[in-house]
Protein backbone atom coordinates (compact mmCIF):
# COMPACT_ATOMS: atom_id res chain seq x y z
CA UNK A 1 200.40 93.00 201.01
CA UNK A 2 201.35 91.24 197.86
CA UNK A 3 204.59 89.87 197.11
CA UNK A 4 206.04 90.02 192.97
CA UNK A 5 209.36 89.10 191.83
CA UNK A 6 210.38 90.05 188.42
CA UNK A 7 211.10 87.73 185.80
CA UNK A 8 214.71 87.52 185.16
CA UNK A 9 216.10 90.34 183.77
CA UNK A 10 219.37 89.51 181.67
CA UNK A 11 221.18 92.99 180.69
CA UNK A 12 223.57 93.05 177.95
CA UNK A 13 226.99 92.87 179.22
CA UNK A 14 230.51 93.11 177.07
CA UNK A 15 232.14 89.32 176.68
CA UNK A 16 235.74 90.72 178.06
CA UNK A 17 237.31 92.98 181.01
CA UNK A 18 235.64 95.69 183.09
CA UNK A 19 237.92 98.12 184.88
CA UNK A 20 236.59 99.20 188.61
CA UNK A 21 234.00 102.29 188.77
CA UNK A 22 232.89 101.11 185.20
CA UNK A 23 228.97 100.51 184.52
CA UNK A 24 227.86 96.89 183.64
CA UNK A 25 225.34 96.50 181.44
CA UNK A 26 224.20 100.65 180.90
CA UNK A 27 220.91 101.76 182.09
CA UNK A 28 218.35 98.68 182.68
CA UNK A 29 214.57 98.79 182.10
CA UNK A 30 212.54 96.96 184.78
CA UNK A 31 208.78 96.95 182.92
CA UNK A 32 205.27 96.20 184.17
CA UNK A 33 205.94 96.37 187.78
CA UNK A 34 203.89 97.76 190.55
CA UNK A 35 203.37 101.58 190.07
CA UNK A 36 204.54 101.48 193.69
CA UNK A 37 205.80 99.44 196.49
CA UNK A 38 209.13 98.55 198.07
CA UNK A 39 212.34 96.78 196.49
CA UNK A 40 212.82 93.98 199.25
CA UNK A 41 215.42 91.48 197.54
CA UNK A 42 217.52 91.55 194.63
CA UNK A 43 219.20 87.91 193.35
CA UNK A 44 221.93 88.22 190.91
CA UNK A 45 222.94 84.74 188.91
CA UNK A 46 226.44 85.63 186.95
CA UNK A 47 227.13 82.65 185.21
CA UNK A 48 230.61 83.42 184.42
CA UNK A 49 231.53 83.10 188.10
CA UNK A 50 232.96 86.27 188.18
CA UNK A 51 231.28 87.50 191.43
CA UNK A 52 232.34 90.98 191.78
CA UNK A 53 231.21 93.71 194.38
CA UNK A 54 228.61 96.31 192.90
CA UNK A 55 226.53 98.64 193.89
CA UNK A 56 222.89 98.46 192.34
CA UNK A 57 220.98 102.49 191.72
CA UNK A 58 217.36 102.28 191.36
CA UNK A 59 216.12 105.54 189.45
CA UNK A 60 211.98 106.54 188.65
CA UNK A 61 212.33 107.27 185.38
CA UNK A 62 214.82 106.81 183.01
CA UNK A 63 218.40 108.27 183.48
CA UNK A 64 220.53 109.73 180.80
CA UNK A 65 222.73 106.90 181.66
CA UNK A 66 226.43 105.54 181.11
CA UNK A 67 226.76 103.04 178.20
CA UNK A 68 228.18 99.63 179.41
CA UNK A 69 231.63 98.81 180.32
CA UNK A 70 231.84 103.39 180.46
CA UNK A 71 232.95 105.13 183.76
CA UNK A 72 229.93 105.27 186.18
CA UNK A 73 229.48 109.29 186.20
CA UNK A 74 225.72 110.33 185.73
CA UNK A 75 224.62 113.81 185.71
CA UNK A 76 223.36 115.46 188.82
CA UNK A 77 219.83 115.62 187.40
CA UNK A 78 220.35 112.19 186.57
CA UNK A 79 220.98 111.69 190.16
CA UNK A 80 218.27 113.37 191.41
CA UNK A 81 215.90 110.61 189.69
CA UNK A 82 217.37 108.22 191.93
CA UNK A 83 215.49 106.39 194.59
CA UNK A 84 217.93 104.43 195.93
CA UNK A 85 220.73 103.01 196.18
CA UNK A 86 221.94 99.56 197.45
CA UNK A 87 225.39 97.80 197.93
CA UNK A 88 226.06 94.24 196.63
CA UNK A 89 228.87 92.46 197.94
CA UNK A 90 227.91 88.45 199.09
CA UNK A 91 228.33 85.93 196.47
CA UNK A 92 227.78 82.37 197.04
CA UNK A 93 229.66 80.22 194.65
CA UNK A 94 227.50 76.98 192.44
CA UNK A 95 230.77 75.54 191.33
CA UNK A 96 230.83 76.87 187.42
CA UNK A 97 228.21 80.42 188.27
CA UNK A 98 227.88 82.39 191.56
CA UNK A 99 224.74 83.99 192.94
CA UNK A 100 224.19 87.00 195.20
CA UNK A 101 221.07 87.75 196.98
CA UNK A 102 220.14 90.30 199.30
CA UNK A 103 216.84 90.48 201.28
CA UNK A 104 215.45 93.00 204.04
CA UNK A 105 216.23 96.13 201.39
CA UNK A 106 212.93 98.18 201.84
CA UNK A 107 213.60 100.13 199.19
CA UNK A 108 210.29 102.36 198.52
CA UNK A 109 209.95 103.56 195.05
CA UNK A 110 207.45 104.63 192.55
CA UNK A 111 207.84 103.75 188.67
CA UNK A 112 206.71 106.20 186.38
CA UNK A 113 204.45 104.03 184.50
CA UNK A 114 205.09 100.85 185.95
CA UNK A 115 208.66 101.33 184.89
CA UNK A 116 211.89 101.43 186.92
CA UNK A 117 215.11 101.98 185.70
CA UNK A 118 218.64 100.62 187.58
CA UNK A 119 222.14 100.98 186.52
CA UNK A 120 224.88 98.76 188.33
CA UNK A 121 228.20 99.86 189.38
CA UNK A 122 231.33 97.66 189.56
CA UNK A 123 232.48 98.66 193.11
CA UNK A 124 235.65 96.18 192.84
CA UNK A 125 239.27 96.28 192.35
CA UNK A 126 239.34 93.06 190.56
CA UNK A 127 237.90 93.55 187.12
CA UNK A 128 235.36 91.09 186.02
CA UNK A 129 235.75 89.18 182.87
CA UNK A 130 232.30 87.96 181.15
CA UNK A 131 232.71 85.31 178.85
CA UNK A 132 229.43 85.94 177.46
CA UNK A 133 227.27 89.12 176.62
CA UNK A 134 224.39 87.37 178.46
CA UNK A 135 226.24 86.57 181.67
CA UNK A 136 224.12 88.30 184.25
CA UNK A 137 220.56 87.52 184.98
CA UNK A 138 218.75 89.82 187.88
CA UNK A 139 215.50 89.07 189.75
CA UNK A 140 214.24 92.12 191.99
CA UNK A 141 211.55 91.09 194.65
CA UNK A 142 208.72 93.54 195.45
CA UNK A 143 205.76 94.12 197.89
CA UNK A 144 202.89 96.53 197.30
């Protein structure tokens, strides 16, 4: 068993207000992965403290998608590319940023080549306000 963790992936988010249900960031590319293996951790750095509840979709290959700061509402064909599905909630706060991370997922998957695709759900009455467009940065953990 080998353990990789992605570099850190830093989606581009809108500097300004999110409304609950919306999609932060729009559909994220996760390259040069392991063709297959299992999600085990996800670690989510939002440096403008915002710490809000999401939940994170995994997908195989790439979804139609929902642009950023859009309502969440994919396509049930979209849906059916998804391999799974995992709710973020924990934030610690670091004073001026926050961080999240969540281990024991085993989340199996397999990226159509060596590509997965996630889209992340604001799943939290309070809307989030980025003060930046790079706010968020996102490592995923992985064995194979």
């Amino acid at each position: 068993m080998t353990v990789y963790f992605t570099p850190p992936i830093t989606p581009t988010v809108t500097a300004g207000a999110y409304t609950n249900g919306d999609s932060i960031g729009g559909v994220i590319s996760v390259g040069n992965i392991p063709e297959q293996g299992m999600l085990m951790s996800v670690v989510i750095q939002d440096d403008a403290d915002q710490g809000s509840a999401v939940q994170l979709f995994l997908f195989e290959s790439e979804p139609t998608g929902v642009a950023d700061n859009a309502a969440f509402n994919l396509s049930d064909a979209d849906m059916g590319l998804c391999v799974g599905a995992v709710s973020l909630d924990t934030w610690f706060d670091a004073t001026s940023s926050q961080v999240l991370s969540v281990s024991d997922i085993g989340m199996p998957y397999r990226a159509t080549a060596r590509t997965l695709y996630m889209m992340i759900k604001l799943n939290d009455g309070s809307a989030p306000t980025y003060a930046a467009t790079d706010d968020l940065h996102i490592r995923l953990g992985i064995v194979y």
